[in-house]
N, C-alpha and C. Protein backbone atom coordinates (compact mmCIF):
# COMPACT_ATOMS: atom_id res chain seq x y z
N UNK A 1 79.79 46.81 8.57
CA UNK A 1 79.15 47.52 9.67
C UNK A 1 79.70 46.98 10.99
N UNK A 2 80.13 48.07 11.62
CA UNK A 2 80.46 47.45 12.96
C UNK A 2 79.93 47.45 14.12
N UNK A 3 80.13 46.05 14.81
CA UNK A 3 78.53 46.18 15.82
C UNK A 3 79.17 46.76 17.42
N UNK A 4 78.19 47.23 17.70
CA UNK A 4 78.54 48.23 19.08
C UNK A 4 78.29 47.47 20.63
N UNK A 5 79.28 47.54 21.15
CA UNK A 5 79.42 46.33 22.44
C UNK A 5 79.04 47.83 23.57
N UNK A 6 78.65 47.32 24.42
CA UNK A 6 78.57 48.44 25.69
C UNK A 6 77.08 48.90 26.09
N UNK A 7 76.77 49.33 27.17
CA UNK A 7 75.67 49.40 27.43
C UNK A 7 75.52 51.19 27.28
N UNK A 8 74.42 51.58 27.41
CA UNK A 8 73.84 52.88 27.29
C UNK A 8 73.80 53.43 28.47
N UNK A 9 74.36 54.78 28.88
CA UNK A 9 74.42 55.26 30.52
C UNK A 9 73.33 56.23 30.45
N UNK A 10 72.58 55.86 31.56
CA UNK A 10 71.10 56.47 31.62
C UNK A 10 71.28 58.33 32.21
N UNK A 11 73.11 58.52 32.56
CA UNK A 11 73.21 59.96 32.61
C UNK A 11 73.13 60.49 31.45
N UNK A 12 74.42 60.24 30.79
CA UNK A 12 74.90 61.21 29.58
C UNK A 12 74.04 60.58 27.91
N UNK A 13 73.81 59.29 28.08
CA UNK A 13 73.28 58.84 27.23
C UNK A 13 74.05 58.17 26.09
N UNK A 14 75.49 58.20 26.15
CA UNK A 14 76.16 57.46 25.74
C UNK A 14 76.01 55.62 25.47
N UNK A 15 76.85 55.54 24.73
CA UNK A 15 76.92 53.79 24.71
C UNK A 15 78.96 53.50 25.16
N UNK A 16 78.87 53.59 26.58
CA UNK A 16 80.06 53.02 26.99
C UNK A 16 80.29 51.56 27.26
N UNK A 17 81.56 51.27 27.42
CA UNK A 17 82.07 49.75 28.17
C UNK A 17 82.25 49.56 29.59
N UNK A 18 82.76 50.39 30.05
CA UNK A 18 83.09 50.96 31.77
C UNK A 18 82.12 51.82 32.33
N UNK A 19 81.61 50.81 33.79
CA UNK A 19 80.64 51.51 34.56
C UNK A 19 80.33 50.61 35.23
N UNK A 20 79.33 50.91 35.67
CA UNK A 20 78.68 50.43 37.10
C UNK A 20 77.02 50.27 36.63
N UNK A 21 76.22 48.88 37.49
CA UNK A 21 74.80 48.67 36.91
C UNK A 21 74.20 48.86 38.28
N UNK A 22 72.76 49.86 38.27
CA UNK A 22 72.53 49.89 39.65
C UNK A 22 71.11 49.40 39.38
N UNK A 23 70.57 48.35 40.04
CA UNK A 23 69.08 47.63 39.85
C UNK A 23 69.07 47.57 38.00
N UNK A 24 70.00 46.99 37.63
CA UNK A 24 69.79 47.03 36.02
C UNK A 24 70.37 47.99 35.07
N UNK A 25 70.24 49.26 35.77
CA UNK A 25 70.33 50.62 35.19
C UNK A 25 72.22 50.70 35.05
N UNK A 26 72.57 51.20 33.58
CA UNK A 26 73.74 51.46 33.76
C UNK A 26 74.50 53.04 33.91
N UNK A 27 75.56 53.30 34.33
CA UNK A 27 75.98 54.21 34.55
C UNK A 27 77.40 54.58 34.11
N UNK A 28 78.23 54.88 33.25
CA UNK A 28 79.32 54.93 33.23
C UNK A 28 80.79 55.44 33.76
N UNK A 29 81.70 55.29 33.65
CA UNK A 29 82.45 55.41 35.23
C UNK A 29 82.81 57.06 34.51
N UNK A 30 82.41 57.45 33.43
CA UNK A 30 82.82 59.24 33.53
C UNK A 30 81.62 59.81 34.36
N UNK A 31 80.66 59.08 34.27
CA UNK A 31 79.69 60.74 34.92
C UNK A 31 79.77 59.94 36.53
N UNK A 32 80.00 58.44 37.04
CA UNK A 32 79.89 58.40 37.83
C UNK A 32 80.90 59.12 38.63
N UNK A 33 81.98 59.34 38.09
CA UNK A 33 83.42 60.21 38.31
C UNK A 33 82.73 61.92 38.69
N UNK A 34 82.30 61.91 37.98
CA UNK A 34 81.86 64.01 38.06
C UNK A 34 80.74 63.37 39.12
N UNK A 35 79.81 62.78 39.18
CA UNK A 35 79.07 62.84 40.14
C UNK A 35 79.11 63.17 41.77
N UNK A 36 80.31 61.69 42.28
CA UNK A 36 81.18 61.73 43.00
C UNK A 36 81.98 63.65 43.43
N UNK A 37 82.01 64.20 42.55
CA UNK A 37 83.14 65.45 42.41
C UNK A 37 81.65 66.49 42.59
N UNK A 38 80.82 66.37 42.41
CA UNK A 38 79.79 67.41 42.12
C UNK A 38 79.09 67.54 43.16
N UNK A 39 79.42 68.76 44.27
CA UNK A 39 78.79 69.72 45.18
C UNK A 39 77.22 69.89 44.97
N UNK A 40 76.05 69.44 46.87
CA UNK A 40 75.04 69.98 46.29
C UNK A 40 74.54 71.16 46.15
N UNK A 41 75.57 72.09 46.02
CA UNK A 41 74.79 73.41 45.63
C UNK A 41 75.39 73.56 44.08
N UNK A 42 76.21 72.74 43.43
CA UNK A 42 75.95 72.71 42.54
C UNK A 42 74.80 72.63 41.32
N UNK A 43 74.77 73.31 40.40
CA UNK A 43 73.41 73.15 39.28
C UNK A 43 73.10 71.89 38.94
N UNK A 44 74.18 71.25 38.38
CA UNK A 44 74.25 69.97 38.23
C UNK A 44 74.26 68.70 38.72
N UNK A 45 73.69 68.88 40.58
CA UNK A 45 73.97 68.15 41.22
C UNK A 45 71.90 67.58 40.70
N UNK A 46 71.56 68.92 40.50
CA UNK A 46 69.43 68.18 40.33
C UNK A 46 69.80 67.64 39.20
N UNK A 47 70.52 67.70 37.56
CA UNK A 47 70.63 67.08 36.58
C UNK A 47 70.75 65.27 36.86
N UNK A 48 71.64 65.25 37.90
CA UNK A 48 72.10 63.71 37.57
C UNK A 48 70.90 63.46 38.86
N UNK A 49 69.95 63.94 40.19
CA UNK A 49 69.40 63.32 40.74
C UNK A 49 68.12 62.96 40.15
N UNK A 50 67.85 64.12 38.85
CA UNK A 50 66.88 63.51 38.09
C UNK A 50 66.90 62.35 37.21
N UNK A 51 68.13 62.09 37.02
CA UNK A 51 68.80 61.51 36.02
C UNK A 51 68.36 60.02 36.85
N UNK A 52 69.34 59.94 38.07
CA UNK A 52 69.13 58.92 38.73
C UNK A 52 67.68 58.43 39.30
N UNK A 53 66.64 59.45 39.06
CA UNK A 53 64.93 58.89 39.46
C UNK A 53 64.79 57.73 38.40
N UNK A 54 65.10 57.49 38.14
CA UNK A 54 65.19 56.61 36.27
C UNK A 54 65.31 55.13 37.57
N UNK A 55 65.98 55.09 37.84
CA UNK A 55 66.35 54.21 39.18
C UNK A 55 65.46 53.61 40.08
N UNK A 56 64.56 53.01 39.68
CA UNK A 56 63.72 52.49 40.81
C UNK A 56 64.10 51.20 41.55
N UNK A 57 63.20 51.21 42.81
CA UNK A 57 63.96 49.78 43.71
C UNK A 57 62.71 49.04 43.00
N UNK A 58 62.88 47.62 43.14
CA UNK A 58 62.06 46.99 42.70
C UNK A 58 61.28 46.23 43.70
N UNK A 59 59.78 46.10 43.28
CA UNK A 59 59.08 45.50 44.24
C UNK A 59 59.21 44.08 44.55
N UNK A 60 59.20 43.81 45.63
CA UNK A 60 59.25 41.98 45.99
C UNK A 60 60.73 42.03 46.16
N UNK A 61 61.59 42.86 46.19
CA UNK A 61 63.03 42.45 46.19
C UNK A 61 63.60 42.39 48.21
């Protein structure tokens, strides 16, 4: 059995190696890539801002 290295990206839901951690939360550098690229009148621009509510600041910080 082989064991799985990488964290889970709270967009796509994947388990990648490459990305970025924001307050904990990881993100991987493909959707952070389309994110970056994605217009807000795009459909997909509410997908990932919902995506990113997942994201809280933390208190006392």
């Amino acid at each position: 059995m082989e064991e799985q290295t990488g964290q889970t990206c709270i967009i796509c839901g994947q388990i990648k190696e490459e990305g970025i951690v924001i307050v904990s939360h990881f993100i991987c550098e493909d959707c952070e890539a389309e994110m970056v690229r994605t217009e807000a009148e795009d459909a997909k621009y509410r997908f990932f801002i919902g995506r990113m509510k997942k994201i809280g600041l933390q208190k006392n910080a």
